[in-house]
Structures are given as C-alpha cells and as structure tokens.
Protein backbone atom coordinates (compact mmCIF):
# COMPACT_ATOMS: atom_id res chain seq x y z
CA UNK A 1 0.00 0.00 0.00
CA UNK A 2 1.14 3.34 -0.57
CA UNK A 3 2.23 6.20 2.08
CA UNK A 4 0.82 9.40 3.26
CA UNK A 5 1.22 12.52 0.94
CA UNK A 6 2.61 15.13 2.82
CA UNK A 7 2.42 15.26 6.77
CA UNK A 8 -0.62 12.80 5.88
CA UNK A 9 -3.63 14.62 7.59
CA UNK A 10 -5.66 17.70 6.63
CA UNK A 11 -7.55 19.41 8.87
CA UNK A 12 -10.73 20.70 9.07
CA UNK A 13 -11.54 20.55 5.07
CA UNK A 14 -14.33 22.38 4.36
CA UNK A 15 -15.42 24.76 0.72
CA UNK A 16 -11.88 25.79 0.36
CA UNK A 17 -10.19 23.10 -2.07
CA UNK A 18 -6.97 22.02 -1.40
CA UNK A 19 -4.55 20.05 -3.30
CA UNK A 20 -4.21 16.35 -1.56
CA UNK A 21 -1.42 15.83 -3.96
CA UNK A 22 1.73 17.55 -6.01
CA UNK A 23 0.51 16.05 -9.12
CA UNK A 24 0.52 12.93 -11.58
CA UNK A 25 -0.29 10.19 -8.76
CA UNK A 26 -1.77 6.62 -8.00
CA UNK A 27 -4.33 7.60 -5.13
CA UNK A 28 -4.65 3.83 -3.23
CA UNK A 29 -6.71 5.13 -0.10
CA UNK A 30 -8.48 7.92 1.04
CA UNK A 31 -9.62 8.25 4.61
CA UNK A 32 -12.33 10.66 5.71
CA UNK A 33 -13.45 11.12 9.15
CA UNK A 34 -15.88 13.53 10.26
CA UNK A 35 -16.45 14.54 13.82
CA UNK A 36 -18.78 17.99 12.77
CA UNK A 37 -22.26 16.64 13.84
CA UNK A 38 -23.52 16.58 10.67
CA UNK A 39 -23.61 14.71 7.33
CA UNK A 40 -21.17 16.18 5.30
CA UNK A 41 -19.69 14.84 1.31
CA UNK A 42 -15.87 14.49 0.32
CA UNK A 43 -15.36 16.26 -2.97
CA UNK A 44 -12.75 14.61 -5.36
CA UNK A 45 -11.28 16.65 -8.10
CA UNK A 46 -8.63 15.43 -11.02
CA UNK A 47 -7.95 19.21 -11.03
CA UNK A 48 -5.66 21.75 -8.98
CA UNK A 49 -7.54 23.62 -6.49
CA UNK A 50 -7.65 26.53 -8.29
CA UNK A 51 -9.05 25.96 -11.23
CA UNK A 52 -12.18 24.39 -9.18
CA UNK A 53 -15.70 25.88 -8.61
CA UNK A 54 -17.56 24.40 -5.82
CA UNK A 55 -20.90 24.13 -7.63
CA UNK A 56 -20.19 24.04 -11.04
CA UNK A 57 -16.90 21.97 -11.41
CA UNK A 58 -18.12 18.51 -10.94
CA UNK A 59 -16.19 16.36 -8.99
CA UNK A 60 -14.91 13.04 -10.05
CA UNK A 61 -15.83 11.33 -6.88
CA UNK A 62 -18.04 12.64 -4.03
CA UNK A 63 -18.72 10.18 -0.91
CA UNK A 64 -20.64 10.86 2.21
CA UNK A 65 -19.50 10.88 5.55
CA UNK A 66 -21.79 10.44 8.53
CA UNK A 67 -21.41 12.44 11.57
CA UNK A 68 -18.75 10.94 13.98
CA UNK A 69 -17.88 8.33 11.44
CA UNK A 70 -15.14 7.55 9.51
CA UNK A 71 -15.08 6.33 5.87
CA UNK A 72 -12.11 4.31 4.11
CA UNK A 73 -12.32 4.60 0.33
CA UNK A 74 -9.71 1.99 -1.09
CA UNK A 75 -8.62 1.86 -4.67
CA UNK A 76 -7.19 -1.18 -4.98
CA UNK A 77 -3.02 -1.89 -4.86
CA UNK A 78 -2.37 -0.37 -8.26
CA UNK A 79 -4.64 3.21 -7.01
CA UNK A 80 -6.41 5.15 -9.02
CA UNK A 81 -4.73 7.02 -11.84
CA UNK A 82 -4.79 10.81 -11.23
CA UNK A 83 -4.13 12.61 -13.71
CA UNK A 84 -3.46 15.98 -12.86
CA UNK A 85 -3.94 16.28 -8.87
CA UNK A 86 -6.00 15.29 -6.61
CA UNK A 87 -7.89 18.28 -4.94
CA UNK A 88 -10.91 17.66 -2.29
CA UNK A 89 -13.12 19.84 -0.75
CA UNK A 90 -15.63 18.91 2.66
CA UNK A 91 -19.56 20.29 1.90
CA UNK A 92 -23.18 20.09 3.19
CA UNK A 93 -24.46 18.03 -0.20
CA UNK A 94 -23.30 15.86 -2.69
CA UNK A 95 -21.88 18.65 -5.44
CA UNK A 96 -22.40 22.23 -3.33
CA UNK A 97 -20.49 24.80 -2.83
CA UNK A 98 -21.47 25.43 1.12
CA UNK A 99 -18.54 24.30 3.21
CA UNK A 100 -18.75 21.48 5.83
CA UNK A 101 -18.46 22.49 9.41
CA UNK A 102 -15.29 22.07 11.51
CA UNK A 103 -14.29 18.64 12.38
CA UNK A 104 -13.88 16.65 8.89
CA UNK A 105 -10.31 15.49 8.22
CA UNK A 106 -8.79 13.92 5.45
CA UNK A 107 -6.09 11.30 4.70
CA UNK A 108 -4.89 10.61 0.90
CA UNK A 109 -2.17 7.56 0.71
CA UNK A 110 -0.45 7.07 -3.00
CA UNK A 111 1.84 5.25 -4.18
C-alpha cells in the first residue's frame, strides 16, 4: 500500500479546495473522518484547487461521511490514476459549494 502525501492529515476541510497531492499520482486510499455533527460529502477533483468551482466543477468522486464516522475509500493496490492532482473539498451536499463544518479530516495515501 502506498504512504501518506505530505504530513498525511488535513484538517478541518471544508469549501476551500486544497490540493491532496503535487501532481501525476496513484491515489490507493483515502480516509475521511468527520467529527462535525452533521452529514457532510468528500469532494474529489482530477484538477488543482484553483481551477475548481464548488458548484459548477463537478467532482470526479463525491462520498458521504456520517457524523462521527469515519469512511475508508480503497482503490485497490495499483490506485487510481490521477491525472493531474487530486484536490478535495468537505460540503453540506453531494456537489455544493457550502462548506462542511469544523471537524472533517482527510487522509490521501499514493503510491
């Protein structure tokens, strides 16, 4: 399996994308947990950050998370093939644009 990108852990996602990822990459496992309260959906992107809309740009994945849960999305031991970087984003519905609340936190593993 593959190892953590970066220090491994973001904090608090919410409607501001962030690059998970410093480019071309095999994404084998994401990890979302969220301990807001409240229902809230992991945005994927094959995009950078940037060039992302909430609310228009539609994401390429976009999983829910119960409150106080945690959610393993595995791709497998080759990954999944991302092509230009993998940006996420933490909202109230499946493709919005109106951030999650505090408390989601995300871990991307490539290979």
């Amino acid at each position: 399996m593959g190892s953590p990108v970066g220090a491994g852990h973001i904090r608090n996602l919410n409607a501001t994308v962030i690059n998970a990822t410093n480019g071309v990459s095999e994404t084998t496992l994401i990890v979302a947990t969220n301990t807001s309260g409240v229902l809230t959906f992991i945005q994927v992107f094959d995009a950078v950050a940037a060039d992302v809309t909430l609310g228009t740009t539609r994401p390429v994945l976009s999983a829910p998370v119960a409150n106080n849960t945690m959610e393993t999305l595995y791709f497998g031991p080759i990954g999944w093939y991302i092509g230009t970087r993998l940006s996420a984003a933490a909202t109230t519905t499946v493709e919005g644009s109106t951030g999650a609340a505090d408390g989601v936190y995300l871990q991307v593993f490539v290979n």
